[in-house]
N, C-alpha and C. Protein backbone atom coordinates (compact mmCIF):
# COMPACT_ATOMS: atom_id res chain seq x y z
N UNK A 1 140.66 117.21 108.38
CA UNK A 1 139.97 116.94 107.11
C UNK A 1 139.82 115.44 106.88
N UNK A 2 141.24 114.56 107.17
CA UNK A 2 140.99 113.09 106.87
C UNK A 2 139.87 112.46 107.92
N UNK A 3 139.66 113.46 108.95
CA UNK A 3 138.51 112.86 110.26
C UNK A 3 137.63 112.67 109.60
N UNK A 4 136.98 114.03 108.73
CA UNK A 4 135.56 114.53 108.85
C UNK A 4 135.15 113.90 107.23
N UNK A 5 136.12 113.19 106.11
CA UNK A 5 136.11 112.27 105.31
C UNK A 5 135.80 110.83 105.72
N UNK A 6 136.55 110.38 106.34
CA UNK A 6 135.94 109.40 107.34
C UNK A 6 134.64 109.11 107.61
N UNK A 7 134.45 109.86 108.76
CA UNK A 7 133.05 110.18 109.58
C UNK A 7 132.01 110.42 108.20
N UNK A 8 131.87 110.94 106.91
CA UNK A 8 131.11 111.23 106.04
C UNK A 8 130.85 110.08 105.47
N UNK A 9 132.20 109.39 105.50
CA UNK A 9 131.99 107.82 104.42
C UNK A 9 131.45 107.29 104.93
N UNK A 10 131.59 107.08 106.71
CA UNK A 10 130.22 105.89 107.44
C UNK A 10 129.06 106.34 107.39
N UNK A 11 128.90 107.54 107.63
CA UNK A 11 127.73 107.82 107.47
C UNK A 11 126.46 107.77 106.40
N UNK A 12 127.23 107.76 105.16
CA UNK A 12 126.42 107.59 103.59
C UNK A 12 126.35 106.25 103.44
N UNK A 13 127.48 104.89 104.35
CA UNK A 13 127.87 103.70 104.33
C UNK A 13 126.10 103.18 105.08
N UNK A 14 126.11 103.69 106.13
CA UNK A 14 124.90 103.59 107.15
C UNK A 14 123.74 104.14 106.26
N UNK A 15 123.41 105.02 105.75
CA UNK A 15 122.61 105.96 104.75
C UNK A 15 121.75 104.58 103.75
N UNK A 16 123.10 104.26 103.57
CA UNK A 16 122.61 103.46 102.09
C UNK A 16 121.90 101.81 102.83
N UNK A 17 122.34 101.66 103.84
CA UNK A 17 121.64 100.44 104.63
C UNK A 17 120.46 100.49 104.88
N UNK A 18 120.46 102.14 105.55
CA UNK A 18 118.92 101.89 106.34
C UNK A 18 117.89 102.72 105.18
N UNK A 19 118.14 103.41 104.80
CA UNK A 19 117.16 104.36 103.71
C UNK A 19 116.92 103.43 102.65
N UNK A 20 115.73 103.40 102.11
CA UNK A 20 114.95 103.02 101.04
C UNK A 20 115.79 103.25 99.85
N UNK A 21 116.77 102.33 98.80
CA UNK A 21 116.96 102.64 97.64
C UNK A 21 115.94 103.18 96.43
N UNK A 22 116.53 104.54 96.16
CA UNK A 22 115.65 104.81 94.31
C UNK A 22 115.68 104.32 93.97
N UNK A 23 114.80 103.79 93.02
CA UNK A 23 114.32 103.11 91.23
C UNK A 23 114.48 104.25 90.56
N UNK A 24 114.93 103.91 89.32
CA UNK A 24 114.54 104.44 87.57
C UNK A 24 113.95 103.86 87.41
N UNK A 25 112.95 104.30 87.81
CA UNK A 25 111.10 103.83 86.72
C UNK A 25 110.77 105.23 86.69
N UNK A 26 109.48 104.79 85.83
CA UNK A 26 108.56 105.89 86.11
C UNK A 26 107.19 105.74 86.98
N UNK A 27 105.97 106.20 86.52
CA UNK A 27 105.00 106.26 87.27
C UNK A 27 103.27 106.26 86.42
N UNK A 28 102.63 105.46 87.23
CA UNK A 28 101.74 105.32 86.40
C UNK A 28 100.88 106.44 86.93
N UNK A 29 99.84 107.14 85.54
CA UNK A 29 99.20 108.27 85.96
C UNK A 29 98.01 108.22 86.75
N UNK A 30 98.10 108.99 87.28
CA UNK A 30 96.11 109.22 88.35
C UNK A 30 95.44 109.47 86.91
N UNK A 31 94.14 108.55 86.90
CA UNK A 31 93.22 108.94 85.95
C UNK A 31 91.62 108.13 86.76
N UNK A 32 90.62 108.82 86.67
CA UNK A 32 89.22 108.43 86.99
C UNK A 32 89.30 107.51 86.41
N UNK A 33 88.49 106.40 87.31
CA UNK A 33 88.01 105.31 87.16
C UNK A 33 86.63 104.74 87.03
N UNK A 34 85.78 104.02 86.26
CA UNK A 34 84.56 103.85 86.35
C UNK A 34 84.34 103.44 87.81
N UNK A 35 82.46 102.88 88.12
CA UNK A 35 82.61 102.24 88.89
C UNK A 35 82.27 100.96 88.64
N UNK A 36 82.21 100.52 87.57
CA UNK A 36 82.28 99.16 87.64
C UNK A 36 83.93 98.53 87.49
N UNK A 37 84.68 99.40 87.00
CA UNK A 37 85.99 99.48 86.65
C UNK A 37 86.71 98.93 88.24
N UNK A 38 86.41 100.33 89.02
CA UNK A 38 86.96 100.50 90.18
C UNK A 38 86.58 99.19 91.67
N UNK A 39 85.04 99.02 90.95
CA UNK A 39 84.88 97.69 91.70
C UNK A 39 85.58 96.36 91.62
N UNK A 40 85.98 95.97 90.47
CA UNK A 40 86.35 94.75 89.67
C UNK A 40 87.96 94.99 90.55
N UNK A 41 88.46 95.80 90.38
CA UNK A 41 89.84 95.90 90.73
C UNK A 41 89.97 96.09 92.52
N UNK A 42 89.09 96.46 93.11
CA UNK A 42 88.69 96.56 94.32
C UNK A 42 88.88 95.58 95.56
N UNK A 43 87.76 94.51 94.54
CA UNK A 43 87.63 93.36 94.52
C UNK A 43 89.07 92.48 94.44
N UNK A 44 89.38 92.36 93.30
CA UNK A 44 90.66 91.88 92.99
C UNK A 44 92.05 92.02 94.12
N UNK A 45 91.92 93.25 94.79
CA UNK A 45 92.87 93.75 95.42
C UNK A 45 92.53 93.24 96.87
N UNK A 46 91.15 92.94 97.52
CA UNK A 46 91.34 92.93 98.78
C UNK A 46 90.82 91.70 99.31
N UNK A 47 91.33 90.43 98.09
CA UNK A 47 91.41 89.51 98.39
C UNK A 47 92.38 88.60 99.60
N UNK A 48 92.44 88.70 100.70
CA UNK A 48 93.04 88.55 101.99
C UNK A 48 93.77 86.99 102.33
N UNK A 49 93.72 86.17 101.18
CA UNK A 49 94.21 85.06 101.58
C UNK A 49 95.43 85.31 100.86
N UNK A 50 96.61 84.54 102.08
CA UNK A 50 97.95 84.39 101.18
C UNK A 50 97.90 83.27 100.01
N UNK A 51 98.57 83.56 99.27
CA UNK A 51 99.10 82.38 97.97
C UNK A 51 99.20 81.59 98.19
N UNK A 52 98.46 80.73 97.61
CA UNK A 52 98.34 79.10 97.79
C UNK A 52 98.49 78.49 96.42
N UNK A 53 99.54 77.69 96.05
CA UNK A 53 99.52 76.85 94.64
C UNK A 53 99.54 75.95 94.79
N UNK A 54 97.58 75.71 93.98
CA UNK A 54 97.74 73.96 94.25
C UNK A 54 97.35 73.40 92.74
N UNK A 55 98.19 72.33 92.78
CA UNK A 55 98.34 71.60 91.76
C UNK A 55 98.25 70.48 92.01
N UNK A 56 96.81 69.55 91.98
CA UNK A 56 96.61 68.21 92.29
C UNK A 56 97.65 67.21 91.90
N UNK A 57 97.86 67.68 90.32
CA UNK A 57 98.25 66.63 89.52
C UNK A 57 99.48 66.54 89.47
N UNK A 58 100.47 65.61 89.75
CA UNK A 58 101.17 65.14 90.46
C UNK A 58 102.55 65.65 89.37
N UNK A 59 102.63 65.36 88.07
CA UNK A 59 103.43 65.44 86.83
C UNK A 59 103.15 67.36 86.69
N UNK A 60 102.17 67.81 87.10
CA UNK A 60 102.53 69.35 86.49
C UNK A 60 102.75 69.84 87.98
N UNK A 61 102.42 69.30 89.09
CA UNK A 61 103.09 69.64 90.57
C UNK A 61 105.08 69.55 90.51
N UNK A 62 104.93 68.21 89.51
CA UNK A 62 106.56 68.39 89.52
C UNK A 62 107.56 69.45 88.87
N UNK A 63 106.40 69.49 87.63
CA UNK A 63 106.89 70.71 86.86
C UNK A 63 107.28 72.20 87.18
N UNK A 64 105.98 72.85 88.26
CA UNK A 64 106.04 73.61 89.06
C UNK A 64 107.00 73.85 89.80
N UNK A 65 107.77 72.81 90.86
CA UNK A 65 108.75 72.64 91.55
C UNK A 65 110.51 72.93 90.82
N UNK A 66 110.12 72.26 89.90
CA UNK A 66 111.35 72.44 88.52
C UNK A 66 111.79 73.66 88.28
N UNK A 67 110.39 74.63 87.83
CA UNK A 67 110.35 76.01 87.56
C UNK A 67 110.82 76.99 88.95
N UNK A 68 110.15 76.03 89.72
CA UNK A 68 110.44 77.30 91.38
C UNK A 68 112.22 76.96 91.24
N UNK A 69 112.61 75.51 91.39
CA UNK A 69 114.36 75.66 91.36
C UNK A 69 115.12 76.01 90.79
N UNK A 70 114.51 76.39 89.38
CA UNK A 70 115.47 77.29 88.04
C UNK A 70 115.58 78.51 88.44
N UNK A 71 114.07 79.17 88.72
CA UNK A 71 114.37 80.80 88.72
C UNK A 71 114.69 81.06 90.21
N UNK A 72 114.83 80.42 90.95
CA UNK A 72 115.85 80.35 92.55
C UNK A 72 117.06 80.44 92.14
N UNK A 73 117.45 79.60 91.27
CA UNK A 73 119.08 79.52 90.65
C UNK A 73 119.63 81.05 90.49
N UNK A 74 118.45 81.16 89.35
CA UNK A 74 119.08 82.53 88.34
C UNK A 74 119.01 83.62 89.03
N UNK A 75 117.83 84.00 90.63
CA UNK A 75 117.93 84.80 91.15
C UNK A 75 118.73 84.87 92.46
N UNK A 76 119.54 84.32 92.23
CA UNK A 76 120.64 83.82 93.52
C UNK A 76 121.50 85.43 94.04
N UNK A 77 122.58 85.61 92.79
CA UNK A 77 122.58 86.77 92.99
C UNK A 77 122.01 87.85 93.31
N UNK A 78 120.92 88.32 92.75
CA UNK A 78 119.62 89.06 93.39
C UNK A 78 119.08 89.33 94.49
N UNK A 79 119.22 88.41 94.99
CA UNK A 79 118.57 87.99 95.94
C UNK A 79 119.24 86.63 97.15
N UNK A 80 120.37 87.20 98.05
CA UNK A 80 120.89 85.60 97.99
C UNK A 80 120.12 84.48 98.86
N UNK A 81 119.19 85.78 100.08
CA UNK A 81 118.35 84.60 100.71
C UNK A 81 117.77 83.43 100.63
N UNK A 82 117.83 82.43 100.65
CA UNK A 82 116.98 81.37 99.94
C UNK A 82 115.49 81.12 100.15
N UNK A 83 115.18 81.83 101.38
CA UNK A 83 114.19 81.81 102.07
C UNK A 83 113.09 82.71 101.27
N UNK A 84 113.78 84.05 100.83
CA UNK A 84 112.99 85.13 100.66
C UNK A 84 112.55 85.00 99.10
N UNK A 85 114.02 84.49 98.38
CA UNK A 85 113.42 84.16 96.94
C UNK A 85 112.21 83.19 96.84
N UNK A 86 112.26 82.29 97.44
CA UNK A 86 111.08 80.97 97.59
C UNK A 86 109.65 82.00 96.97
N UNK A 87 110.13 82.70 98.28
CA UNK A 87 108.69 83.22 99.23
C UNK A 87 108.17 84.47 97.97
N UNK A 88 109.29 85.03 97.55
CA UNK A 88 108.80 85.66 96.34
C UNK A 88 108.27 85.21 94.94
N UNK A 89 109.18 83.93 94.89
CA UNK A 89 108.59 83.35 93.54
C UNK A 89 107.68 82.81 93.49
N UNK A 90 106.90 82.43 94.67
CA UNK A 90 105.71 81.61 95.31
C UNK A 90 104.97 82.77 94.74
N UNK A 91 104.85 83.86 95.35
CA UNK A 91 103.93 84.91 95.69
C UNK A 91 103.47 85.67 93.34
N UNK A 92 105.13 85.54 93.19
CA UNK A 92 104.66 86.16 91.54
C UNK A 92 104.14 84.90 91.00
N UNK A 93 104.87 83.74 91.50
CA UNK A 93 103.58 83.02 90.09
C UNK A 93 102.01 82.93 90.44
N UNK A 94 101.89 82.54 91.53
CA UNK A 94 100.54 82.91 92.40
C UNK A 94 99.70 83.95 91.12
N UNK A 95 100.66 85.18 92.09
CA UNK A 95 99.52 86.31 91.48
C UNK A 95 99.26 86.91 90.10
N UNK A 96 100.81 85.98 89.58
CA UNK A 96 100.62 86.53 87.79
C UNK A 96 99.51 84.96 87.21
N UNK A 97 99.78 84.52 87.49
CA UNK A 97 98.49 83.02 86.95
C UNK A 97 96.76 83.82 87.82
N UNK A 98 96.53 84.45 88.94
CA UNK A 98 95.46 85.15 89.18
C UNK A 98 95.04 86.01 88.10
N UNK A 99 96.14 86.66 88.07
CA UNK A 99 95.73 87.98 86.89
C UNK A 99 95.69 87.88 85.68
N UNK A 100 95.91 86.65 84.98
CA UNK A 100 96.08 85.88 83.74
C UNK A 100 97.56 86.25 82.92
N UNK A 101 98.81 86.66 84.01
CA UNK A 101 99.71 86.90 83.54
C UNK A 101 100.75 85.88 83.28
N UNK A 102 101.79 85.83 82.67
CA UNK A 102 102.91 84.96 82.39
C UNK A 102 103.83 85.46 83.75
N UNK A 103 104.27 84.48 84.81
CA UNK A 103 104.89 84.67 85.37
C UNK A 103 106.46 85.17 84.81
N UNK A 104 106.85 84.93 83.94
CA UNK A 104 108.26 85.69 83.07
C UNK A 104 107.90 86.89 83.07
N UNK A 105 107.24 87.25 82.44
CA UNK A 105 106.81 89.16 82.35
C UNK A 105 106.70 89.48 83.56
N UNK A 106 106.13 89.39 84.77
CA UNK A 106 106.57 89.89 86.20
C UNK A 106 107.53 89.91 86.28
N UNK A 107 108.52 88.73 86.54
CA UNK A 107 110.12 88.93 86.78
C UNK A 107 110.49 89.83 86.00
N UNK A 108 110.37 90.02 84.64
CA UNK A 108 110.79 90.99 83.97
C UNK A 108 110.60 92.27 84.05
N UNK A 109 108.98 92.27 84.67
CA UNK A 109 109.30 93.80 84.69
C UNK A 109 109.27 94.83 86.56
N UNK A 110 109.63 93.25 87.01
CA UNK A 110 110.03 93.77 88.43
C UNK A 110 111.29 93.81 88.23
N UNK A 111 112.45 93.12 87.46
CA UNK A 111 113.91 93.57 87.56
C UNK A 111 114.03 94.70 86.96
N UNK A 112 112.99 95.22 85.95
CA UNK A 112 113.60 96.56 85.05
C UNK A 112 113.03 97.67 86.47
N UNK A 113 112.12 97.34 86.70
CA UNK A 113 111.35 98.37 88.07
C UNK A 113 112.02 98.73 89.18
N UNK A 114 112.78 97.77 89.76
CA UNK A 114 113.10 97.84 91.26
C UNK A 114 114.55 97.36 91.21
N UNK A 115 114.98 96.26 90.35
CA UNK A 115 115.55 95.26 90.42
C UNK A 115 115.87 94.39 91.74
N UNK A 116 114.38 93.90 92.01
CA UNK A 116 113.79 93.19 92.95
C UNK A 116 114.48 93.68 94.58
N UNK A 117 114.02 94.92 94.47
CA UNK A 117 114.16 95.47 95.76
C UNK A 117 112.83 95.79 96.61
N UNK A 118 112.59 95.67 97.29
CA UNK A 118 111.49 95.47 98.07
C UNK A 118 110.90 96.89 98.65
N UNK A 119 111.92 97.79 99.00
CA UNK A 119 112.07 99.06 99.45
C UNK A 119 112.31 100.10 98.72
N UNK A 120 112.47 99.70 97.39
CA UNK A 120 112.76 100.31 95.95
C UNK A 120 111.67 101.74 96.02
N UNK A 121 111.91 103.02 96.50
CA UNK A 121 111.35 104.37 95.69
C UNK A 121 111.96 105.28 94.51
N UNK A 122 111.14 105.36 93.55
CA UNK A 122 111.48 106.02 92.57
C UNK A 122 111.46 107.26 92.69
N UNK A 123 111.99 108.13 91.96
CA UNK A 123 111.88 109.51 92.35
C UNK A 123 110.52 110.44 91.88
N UNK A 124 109.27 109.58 91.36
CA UNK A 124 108.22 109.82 90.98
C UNK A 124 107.46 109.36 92.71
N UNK A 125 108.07 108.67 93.06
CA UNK A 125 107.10 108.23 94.20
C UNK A 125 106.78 106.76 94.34
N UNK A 126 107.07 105.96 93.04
CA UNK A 126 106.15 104.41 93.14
C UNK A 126 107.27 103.55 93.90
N UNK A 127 106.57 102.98 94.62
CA UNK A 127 107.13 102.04 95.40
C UNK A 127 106.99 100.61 95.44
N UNK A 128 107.95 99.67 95.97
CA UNK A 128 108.29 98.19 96.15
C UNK A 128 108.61 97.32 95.01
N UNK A 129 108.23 96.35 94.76
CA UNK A 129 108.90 95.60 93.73
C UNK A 129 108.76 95.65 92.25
N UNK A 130 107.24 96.09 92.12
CA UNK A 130 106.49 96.20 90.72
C UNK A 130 106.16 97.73 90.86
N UNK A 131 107.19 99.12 91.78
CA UNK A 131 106.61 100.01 91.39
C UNK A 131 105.75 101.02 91.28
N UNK A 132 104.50 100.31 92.48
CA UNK A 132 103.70 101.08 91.97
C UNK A 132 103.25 102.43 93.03
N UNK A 133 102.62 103.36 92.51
CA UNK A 133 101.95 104.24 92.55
C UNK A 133 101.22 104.59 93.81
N UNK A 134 101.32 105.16 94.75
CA UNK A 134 100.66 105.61 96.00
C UNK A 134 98.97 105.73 95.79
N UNK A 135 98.84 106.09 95.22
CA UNK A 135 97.58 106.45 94.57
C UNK A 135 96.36 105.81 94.57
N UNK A 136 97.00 104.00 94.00
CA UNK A 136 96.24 102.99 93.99
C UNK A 136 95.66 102.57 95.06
N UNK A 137 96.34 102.56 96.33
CA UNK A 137 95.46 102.48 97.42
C UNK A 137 94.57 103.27 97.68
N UNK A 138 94.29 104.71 97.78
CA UNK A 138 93.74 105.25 97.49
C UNK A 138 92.08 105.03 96.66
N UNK A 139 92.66 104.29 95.43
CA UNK A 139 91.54 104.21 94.65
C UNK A 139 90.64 102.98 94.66
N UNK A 140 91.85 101.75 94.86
CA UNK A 140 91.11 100.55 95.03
C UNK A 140 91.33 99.84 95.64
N UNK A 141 92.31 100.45 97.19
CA UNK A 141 92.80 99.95 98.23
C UNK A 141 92.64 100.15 99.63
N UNK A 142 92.92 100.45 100.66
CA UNK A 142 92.38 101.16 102.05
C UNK A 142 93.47 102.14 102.26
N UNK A 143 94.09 102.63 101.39
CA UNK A 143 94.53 104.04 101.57
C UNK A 143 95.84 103.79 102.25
N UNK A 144 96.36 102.96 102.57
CA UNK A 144 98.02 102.60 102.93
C UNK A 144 99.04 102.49 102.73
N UNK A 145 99.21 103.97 101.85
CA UNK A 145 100.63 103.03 101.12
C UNK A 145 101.81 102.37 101.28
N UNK A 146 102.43 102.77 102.80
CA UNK A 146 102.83 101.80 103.64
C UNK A 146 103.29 100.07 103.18
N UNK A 147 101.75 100.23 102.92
CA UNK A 147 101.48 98.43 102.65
C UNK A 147 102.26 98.39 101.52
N UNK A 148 102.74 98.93 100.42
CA UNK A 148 103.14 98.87 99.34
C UNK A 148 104.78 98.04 99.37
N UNK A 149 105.12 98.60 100.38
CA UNK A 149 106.29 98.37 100.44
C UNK A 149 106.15 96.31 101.32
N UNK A 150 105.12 96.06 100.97
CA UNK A 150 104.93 94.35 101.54
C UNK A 150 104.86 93.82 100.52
N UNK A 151 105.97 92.35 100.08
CA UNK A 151 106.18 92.05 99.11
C UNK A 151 105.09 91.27 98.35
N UNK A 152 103.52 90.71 98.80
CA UNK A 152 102.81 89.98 98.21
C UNK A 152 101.80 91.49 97.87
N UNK A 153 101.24 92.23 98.68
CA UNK A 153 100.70 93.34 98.50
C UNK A 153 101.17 93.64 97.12
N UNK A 154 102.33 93.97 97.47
CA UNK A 154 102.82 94.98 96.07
C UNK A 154 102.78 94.28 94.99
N UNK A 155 103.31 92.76 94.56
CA UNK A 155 103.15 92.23 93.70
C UNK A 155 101.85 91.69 93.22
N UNK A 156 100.63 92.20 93.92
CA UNK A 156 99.34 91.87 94.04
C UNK A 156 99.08 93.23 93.30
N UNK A 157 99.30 94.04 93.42
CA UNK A 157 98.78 95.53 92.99
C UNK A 157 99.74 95.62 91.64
N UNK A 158 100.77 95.29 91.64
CA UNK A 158 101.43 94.97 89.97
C UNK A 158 100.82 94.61 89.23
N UNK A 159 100.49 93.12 89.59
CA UNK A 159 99.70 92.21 88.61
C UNK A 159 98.34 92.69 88.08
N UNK A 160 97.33 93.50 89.11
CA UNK A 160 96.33 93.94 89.09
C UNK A 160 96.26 95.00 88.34
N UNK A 161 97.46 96.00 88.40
CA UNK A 161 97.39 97.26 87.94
C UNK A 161 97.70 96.82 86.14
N UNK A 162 98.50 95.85 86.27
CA UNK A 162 99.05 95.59 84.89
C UNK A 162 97.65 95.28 84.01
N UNK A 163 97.30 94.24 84.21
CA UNK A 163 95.91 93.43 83.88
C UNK A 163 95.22 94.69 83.62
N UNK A 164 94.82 95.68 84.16
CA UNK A 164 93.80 96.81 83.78
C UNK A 164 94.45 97.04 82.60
N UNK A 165 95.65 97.57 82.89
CA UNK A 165 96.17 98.48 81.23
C UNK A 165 96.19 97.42 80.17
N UNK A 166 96.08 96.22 80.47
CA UNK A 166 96.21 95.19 79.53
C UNK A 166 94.96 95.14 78.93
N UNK A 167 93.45 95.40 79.83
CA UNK A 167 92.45 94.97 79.31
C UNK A 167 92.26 96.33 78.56
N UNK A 168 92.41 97.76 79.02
CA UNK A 168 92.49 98.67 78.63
C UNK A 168 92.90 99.25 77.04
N UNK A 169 93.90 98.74 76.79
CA UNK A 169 94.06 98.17 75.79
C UNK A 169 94.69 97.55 74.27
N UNK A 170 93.01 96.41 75.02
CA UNK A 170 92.69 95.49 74.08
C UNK A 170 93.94 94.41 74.12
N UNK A 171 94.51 94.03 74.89
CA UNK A 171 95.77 93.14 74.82
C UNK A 171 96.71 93.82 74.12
N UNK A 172 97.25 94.84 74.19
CA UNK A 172 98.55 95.12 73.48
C UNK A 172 99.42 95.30 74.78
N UNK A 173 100.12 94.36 74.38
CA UNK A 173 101.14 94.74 76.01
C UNK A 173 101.88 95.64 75.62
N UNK A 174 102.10 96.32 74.98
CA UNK A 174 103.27 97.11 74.57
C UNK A 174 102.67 98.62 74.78
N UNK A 175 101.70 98.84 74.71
CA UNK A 175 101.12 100.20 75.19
C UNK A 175 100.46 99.96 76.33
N UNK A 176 100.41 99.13 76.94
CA UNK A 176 99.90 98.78 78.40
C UNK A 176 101.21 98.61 79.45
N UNK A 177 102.58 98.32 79.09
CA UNK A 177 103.28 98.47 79.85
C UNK A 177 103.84 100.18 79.59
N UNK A 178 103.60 100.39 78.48
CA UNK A 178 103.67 102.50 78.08
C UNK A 178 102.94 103.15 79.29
N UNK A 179 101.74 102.36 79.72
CA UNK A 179 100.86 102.93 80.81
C UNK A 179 101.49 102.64 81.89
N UNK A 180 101.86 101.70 82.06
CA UNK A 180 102.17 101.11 83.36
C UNK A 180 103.57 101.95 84.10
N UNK A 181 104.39 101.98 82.74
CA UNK A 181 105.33 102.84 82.85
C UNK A 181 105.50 104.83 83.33
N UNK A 182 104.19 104.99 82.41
CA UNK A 182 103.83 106.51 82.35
C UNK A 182 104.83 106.97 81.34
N UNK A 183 104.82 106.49 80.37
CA UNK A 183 105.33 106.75 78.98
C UNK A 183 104.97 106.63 78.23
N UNK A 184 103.78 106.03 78.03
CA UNK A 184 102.91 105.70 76.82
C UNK A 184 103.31 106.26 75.74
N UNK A 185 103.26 105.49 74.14
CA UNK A 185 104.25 106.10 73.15
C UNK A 185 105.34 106.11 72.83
N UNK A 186 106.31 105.86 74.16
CA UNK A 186 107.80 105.89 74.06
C UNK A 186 108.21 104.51 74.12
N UNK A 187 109.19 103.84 73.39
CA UNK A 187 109.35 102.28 73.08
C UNK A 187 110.52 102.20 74.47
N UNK A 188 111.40 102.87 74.92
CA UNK A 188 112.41 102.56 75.73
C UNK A 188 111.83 101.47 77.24
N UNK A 189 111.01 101.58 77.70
CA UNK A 189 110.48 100.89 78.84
C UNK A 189 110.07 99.65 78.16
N UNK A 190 108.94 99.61 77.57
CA UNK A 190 108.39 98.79 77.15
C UNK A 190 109.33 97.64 76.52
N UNK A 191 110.45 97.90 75.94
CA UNK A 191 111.71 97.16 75.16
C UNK A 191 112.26 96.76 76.08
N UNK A 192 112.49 97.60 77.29
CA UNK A 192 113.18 96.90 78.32
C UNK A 192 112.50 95.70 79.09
N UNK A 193 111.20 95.95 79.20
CA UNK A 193 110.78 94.56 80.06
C UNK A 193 110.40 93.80 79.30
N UNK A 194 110.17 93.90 77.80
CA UNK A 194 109.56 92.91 76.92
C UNK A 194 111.09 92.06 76.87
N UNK A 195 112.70 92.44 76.71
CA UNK A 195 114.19 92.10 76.65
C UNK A 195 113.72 91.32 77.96
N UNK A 196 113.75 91.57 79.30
CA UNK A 196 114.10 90.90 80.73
C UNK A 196 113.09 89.80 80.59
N UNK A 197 111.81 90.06 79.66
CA UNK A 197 110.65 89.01 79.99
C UNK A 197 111.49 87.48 79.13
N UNK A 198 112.16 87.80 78.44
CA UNK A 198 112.48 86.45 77.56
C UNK A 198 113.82 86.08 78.16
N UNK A 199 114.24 86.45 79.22
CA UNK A 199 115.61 86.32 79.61
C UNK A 199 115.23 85.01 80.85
N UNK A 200 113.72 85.37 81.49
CA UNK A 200 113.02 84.61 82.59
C UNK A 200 112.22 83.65 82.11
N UNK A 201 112.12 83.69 80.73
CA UNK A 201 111.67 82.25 80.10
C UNK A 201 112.03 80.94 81.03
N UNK A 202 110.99 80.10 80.81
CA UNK A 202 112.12 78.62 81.04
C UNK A 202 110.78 77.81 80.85
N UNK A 203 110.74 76.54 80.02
CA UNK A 203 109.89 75.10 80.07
C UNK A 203 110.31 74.35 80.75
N UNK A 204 109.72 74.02 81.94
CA UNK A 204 109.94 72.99 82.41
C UNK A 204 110.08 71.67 81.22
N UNK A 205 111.40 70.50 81.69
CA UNK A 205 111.34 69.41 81.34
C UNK A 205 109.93 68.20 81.49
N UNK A 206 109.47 68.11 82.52
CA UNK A 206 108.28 67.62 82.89
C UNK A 206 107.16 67.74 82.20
N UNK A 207 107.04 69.24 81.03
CA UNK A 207 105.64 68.99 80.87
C UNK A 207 106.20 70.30 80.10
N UNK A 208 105.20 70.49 79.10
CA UNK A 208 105.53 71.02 77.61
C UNK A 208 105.06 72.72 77.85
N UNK A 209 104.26 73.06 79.15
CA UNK A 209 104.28 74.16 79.33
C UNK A 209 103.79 74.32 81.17
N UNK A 210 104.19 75.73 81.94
CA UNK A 210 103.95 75.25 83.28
C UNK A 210 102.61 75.66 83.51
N UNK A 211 102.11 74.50 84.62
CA UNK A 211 100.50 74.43 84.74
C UNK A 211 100.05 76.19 85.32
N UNK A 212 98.94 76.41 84.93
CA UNK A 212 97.90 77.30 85.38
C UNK A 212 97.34 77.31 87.11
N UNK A 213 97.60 78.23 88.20
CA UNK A 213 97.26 78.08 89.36
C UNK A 213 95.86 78.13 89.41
N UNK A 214 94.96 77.18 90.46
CA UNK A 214 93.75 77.10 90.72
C UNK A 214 93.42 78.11 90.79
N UNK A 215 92.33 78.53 90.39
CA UNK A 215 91.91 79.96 90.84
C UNK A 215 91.33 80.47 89.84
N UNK A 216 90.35 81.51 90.46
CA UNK A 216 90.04 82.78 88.82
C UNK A 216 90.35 83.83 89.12
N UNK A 217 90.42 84.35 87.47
CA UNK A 217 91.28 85.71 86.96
C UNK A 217 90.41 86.48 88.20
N UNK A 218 90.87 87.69 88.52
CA UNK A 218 90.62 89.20 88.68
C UNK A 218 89.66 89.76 88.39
């Protein structure tokens, strides 16, 4: 009996290494899409260049840098790689300044989502960092969901998916993350990432708010 206790504990030990950790999230719903809807987001999605932040100007370039070394700090634990946080925080401010988002509200509502797990499945199905939904490829992607589980992909399809329910509506983030969630109506999600979004605050010293990435919205 003490063998086959043993042998069970490595095995769930090994289990938990190589298998994909669950999320508690939920899931955003399949619903028809226009086609001008479905184009715009299409578009948005199969934009093929990696993240590039450029900031000519030399005083909000510093600022930028400031911001990348704070939330490196705070996501140390999280994340202890140094390499991979970079490469992630590169990639959310990138794509939340694309999508006209506040890079804080990503962090926020990728820690309530995944808590920045990369491999993160929920028991609804949505997958990688922001969560999302198999589906979306499907609708405004090349059908891979695979890809989901790639950390600029996925945080590309976050930002994108978010931005719809945002424009959807009318700027209320609070029933747009209800959507995003697949709770719409219910305050518990929405409280939670609106709580994590002010926790990822930070002003840079350098400059009274952090600069806007080159680029246009979505």
């Amino acid at each position: 009996m003490r063998r086959w206790s043993l042998w069970a504990g490595l095995v769930a030990g090994v289990a938990a290494l190589v298998l994909p950790r669950f999320a508690v999230a939920g899931a955003q719903q399949y619903e028809p899409l226009g086609a001008s809807v479905k184009s715009s987001l299409s578009s948005a999605i199969s934009d093929g260049r990696p993240p590039r932040v450029q900031i000519p100007d030399i005083r909000l370039r510093l600022a930028y840098l400031e911001w990348l070394g704070e939330m490196s700090e705070r996501m140390k634990k999280r994340t202890p790689d140094y390499q991979t946080r970079r490469e992630m925080l590169e990639t959310i401010y990138y794509e939340s300044k694309r999508a006209g988002l506040d890079p804080a509200l990503m962090l926020g509502l990728i820690q309530v989502e995944s808590g920045f797990r990369k491999f993160a499945i929920s028991s609804a199905g949505a997958r990688g960092l922001t969560q999302v939904m198999p589906f979306w490829t499907g609708l405004i992607g090349d059908n891979d969901p695979k890809k989901l589980f790639n950390m600029q992909i996925n945080i590309r399809y976050g930002c994108v998916v978010l931005r719809h329910y945002l424009d959807r509506e009318d700027g209320d983030l609070f029933r747009a993350l209800g959507r995003y969630n697949g709770s719409l109506g219910r305050p518990e999600y929405p409280n939670l990432v609106l709580g994590a979004w002010k926790r990822w605050e930070y002003a840079p010293q350098l400059s009274p708010s952090v600069p806007a990435v080159t680029g246009s919205r979505p």
